[in-house]
PDB file of N, CA and C in Angstrom:
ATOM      1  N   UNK A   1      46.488   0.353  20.994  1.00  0.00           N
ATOM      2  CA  UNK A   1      47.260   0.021  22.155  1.00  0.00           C
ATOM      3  C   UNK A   1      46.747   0.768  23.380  1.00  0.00           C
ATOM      4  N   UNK A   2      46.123   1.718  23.376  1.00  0.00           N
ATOM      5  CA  UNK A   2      46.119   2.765  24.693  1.00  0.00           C
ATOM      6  C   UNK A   2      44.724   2.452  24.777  1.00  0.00           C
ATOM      7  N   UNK A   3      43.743   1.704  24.175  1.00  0.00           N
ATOM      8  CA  UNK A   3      42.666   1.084  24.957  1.00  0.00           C
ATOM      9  C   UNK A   3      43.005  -0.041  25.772  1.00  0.00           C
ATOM     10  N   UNK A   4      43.438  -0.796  25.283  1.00  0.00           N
ATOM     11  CA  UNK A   4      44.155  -2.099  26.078  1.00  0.00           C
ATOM     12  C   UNK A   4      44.641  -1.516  27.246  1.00  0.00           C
ATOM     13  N   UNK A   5      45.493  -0.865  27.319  1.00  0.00           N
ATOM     14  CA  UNK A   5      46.233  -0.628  28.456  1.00  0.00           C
ATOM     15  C   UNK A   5      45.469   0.123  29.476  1.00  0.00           C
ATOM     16  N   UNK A   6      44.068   0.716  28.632  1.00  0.00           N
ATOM     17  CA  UNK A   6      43.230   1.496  29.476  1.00  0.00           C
ATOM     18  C   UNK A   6      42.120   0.180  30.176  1.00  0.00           C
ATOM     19  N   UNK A   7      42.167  -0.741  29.285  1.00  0.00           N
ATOM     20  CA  UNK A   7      41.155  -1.918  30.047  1.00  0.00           C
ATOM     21  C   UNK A   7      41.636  -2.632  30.891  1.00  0.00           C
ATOM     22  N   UNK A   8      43.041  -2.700  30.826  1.00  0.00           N
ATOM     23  CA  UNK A   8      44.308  -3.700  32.138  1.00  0.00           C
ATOM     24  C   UNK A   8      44.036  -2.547  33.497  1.00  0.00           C
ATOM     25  N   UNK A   9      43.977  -1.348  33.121  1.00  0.00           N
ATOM     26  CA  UNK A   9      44.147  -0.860  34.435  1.00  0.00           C
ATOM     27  C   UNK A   9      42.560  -0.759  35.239  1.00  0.00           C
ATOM     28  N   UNK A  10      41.399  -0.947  33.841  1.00  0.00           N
ATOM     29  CA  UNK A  10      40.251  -1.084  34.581  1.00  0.00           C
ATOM     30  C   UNK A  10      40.223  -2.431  35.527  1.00  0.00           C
ATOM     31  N   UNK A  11      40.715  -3.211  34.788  1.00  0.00           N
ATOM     32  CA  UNK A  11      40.851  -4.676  35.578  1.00  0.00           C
ATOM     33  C   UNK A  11      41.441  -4.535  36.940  1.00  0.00           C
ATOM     34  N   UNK A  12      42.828  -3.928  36.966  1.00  0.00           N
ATOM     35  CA  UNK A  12      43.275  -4.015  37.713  1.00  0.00           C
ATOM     36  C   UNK A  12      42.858  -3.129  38.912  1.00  0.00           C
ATOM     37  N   UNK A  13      41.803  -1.966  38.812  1.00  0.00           N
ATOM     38  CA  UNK A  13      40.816  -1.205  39.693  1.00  0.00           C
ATOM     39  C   UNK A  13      39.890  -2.545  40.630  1.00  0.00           C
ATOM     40  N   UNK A  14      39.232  -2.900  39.873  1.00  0.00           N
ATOM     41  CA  UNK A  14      38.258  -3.723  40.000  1.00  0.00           C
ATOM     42  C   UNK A  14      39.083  -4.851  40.585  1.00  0.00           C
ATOM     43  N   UNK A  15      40.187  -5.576  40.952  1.00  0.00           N
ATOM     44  CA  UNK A  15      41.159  -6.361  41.381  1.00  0.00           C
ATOM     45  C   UNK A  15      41.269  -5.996  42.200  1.00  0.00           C
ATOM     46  N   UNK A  16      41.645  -4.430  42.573  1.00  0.00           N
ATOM     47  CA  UNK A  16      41.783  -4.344  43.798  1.00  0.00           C
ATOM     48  C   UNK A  16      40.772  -3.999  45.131  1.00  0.00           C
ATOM     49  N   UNK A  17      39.672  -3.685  44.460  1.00  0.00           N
ATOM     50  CA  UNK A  17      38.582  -3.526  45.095  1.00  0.00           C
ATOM     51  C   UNK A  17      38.169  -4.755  46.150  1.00  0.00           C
ATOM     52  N   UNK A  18      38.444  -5.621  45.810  1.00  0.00           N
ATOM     53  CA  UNK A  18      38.467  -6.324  46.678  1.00  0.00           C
ATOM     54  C   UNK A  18      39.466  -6.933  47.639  1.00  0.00           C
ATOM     55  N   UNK A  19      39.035  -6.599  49.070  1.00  0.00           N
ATOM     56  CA  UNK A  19      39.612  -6.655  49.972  1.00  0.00           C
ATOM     57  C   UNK A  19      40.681  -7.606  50.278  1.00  0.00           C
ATOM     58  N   UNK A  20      40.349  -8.770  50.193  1.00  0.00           N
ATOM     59  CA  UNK A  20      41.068  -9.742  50.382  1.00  0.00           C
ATOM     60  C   UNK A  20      42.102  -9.789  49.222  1.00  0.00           C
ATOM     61  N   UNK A  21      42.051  -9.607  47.983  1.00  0.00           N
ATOM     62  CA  UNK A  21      42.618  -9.409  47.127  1.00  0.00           C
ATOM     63  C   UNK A  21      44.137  -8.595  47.457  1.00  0.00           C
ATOM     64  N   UNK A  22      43.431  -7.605  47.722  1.00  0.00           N
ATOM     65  CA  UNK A  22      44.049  -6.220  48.012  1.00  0.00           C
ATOM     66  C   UNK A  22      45.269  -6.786  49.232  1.00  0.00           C
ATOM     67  N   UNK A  23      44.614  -7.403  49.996  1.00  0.00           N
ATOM     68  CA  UNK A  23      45.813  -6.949  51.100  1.00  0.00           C
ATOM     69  C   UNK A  23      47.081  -8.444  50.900  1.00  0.00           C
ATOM     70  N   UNK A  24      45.976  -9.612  50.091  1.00  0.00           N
ATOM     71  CA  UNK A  24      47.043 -10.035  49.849  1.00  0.00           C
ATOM     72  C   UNK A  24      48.407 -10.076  48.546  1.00  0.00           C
ATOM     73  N   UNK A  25      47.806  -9.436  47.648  1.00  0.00           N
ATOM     74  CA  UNK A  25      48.768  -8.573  46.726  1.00  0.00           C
ATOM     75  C   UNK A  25      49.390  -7.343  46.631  1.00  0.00           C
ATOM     76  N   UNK A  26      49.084  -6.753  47.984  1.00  0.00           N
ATOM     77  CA  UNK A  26      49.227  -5.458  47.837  1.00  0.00           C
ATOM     78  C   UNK A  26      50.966  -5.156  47.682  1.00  0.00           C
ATOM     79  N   UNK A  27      51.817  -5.659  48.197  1.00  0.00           N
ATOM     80  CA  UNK A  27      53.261  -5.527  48.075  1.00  0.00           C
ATOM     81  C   UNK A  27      53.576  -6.123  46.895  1.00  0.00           C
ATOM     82  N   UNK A  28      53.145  -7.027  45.830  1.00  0.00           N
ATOM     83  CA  UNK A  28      53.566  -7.235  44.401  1.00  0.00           C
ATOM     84  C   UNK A  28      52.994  -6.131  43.679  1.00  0.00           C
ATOM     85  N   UNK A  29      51.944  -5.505  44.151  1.00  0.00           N
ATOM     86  CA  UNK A  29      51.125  -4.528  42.914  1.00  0.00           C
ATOM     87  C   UNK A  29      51.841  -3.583  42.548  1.00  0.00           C
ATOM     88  N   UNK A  30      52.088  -2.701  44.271  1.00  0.00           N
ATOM     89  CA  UNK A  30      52.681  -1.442  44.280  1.00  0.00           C
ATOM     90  C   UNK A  30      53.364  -0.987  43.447  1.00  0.00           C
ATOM     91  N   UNK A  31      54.670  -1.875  42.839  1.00  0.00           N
ATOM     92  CA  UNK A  31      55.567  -1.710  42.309  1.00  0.00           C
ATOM     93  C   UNK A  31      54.996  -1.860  40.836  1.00  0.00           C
ATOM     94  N   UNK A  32      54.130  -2.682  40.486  1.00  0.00           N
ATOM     95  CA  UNK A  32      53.685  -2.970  38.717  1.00  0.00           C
ATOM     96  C   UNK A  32      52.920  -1.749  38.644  1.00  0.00           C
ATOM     97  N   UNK A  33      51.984  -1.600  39.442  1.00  0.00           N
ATOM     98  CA  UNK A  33      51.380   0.130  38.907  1.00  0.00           C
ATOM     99  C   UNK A  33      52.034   1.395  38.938  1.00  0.00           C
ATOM    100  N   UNK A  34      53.676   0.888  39.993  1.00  0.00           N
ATOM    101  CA  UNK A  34      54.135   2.262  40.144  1.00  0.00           C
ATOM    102  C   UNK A  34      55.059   2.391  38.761  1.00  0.00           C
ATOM    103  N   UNK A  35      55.432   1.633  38.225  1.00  0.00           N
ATOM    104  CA  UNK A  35      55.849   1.163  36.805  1.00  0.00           C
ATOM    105  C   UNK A  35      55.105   1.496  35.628  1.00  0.00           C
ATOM    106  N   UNK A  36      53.942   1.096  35.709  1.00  0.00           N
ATOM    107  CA  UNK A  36      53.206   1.715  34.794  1.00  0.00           C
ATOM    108  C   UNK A  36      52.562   2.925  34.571  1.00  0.00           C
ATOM    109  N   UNK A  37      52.578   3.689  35.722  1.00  0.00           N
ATOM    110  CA  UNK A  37      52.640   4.964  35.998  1.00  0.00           C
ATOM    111  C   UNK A  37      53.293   5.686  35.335  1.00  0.00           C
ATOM    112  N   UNK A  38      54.521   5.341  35.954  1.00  0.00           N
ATOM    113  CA  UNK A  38      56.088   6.150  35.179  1.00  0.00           C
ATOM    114  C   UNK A  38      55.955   6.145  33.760  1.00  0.00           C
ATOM    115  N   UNK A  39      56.051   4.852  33.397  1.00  0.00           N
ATOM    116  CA  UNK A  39      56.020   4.871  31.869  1.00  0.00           C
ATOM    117  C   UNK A  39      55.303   5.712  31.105  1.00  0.00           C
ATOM    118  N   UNK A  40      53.792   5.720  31.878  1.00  0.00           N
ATOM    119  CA  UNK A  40      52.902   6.478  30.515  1.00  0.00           C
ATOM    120  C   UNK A  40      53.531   7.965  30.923  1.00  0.00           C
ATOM    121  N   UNK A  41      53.510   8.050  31.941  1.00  0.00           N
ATOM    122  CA  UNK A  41      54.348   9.626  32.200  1.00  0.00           C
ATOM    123  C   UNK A  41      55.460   9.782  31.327  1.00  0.00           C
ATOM    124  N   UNK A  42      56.622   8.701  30.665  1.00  0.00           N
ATOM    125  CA  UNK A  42      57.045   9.433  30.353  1.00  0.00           C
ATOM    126  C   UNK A  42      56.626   9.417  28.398  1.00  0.00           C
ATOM    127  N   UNK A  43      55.671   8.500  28.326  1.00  0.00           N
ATOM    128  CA  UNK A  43      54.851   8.701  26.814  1.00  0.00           C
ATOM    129  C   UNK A  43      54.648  10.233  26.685  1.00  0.00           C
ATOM    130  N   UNK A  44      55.491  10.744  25.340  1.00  0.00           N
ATOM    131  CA  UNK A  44      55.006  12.088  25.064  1.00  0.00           C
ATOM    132  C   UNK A  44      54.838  11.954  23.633  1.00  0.00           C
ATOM    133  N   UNK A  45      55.243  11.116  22.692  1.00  0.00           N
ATOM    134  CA  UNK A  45      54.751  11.103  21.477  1.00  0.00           C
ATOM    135  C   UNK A  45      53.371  10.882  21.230  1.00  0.00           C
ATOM    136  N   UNK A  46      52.967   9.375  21.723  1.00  0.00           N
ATOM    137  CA  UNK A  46      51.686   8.941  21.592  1.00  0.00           C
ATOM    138  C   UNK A  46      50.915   9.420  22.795  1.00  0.00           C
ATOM    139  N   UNK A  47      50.385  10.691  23.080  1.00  0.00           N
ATOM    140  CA  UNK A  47      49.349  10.996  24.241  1.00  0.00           C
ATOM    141  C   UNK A  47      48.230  11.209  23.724  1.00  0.00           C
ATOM    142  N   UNK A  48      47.100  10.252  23.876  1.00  0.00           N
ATOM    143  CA  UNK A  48      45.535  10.242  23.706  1.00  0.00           C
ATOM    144  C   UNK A  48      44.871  10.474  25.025  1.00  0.00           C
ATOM    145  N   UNK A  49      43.845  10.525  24.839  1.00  0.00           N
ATOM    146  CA  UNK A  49      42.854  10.376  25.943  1.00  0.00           C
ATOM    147  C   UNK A  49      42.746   9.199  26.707  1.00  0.00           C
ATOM    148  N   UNK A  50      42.800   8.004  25.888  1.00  0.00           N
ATOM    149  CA  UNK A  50      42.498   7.100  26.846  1.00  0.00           C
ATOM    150  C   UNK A  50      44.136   6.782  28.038  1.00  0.00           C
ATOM    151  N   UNK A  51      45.452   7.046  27.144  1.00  0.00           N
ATOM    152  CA  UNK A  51      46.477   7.302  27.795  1.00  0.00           C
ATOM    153  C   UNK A  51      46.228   8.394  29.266  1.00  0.00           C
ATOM    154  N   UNK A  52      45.627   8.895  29.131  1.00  0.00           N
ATOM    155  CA  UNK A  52      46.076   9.866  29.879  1.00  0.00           C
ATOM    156  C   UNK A  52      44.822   9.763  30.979  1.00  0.00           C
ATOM    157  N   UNK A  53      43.827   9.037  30.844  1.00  0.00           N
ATOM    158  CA  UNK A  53      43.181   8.446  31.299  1.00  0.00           C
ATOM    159  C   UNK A  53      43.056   7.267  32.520  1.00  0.00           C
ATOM    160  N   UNK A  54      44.035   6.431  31.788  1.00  0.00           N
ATOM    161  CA  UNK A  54      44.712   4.948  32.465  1.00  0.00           C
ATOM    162  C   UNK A  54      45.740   5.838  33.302  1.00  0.00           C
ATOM    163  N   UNK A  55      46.565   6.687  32.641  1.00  0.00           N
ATOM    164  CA  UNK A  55      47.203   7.583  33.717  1.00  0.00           C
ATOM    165  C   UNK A  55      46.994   7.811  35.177  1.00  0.00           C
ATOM    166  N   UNK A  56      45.947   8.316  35.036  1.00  0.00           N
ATOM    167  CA  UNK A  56      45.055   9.118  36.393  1.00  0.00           C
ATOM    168  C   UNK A  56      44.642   8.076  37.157  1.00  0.00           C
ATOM    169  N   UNK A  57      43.876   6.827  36.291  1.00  0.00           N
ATOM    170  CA  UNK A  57      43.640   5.523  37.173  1.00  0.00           C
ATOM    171  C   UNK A  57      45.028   4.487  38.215  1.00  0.00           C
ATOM    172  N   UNK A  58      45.767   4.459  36.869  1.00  0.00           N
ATOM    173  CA  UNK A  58      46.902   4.257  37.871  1.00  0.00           C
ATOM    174  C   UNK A  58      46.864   4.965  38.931  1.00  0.00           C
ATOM    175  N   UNK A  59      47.017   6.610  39.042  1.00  0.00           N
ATOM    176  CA  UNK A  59      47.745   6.997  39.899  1.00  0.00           C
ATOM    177  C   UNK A  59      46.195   7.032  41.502  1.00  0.00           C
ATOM    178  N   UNK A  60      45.071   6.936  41.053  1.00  0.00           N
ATOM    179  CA  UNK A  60      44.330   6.423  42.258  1.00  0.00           C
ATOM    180  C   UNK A  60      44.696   4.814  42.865  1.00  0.00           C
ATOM    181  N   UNK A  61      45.070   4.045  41.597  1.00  0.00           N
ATOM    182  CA  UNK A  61      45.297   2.500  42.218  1.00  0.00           C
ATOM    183  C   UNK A  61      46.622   2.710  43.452  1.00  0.00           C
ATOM    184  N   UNK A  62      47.445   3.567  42.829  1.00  0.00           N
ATOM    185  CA  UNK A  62      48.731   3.612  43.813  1.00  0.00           C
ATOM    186  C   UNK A  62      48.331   4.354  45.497  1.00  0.00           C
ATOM    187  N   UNK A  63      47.569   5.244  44.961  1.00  0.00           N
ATOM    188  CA  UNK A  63      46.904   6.118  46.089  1.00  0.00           C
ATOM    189  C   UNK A  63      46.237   5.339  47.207  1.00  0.00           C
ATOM    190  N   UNK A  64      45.581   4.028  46.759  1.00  0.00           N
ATOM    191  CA  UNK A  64      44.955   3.537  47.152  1.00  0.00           C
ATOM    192  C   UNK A  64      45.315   2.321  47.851  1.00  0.00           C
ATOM    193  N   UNK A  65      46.553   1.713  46.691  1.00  0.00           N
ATOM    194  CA  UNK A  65      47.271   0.920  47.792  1.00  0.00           C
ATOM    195  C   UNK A  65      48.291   0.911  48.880  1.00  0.00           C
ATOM    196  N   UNK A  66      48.547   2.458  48.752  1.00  0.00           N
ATOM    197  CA  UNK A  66      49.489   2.890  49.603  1.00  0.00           C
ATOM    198  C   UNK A  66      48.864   3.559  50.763  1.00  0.00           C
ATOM    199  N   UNK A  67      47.675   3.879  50.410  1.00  0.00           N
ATOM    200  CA  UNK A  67      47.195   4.643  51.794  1.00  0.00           C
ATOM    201  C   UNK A  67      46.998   3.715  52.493  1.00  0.00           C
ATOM    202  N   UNK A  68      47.885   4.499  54.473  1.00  0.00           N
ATOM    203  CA  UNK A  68      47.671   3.647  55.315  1.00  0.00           C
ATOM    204  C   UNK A  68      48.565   2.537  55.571  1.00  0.00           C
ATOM    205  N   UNK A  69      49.642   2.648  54.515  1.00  0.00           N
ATOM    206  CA  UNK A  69      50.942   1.890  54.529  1.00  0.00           C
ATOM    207  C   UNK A  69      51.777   1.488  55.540  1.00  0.00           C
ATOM    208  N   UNK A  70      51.691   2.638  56.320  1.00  0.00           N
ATOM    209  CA  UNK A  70      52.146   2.492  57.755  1.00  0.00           C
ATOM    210  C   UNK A  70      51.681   1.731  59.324  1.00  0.00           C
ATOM    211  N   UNK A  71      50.276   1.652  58.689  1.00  0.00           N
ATOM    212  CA  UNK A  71      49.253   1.131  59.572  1.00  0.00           C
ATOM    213  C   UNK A  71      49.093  -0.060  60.206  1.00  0.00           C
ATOM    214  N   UNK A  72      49.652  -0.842  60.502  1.00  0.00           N
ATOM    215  CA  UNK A  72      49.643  -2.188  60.957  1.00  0.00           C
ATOM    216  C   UNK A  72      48.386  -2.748  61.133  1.00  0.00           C
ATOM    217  N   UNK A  73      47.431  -3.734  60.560  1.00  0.00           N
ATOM    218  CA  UNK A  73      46.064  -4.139  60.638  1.00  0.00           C
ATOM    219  C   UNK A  73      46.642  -5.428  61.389  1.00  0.00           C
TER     220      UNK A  73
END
């Protein structure tokens, strides 16, 4: 299970990398990565590497779609 979830969030890196992508999903994402965030945070039985891994990626995807939030383009 915690590869899978480590390859959804590679996907979802690579999803957002692109621009157009990005700005037009960016208000549905926020909330699914900020979700999946939480969750593995609060995984304490099953913590592997790749968990904790997808972890950290989440938390750049959020970083990333939030920076600049304020910014009006």
């Amino acid at each position: 299970m915690s590869y899978l979830v480590y390859l959804v969030s590679e996907l979802l890196s690579v999803f957002i990398q692109q621009k157009e992508l990005k700005q037009h999903y960016k208000n549905r994402l926020v909330g699914y990565v900020l979700n999946g965030y939480l969750s593995l945070k609060k995984l304490l039985v099953q913590r592997t590497k790749l968990i904790d891994d997808t972890q950290d990626k989440l938390l750049e995807l959020l970083e990333e779609l939030t920076s600049g939030w304020w910014i009006v383009r």
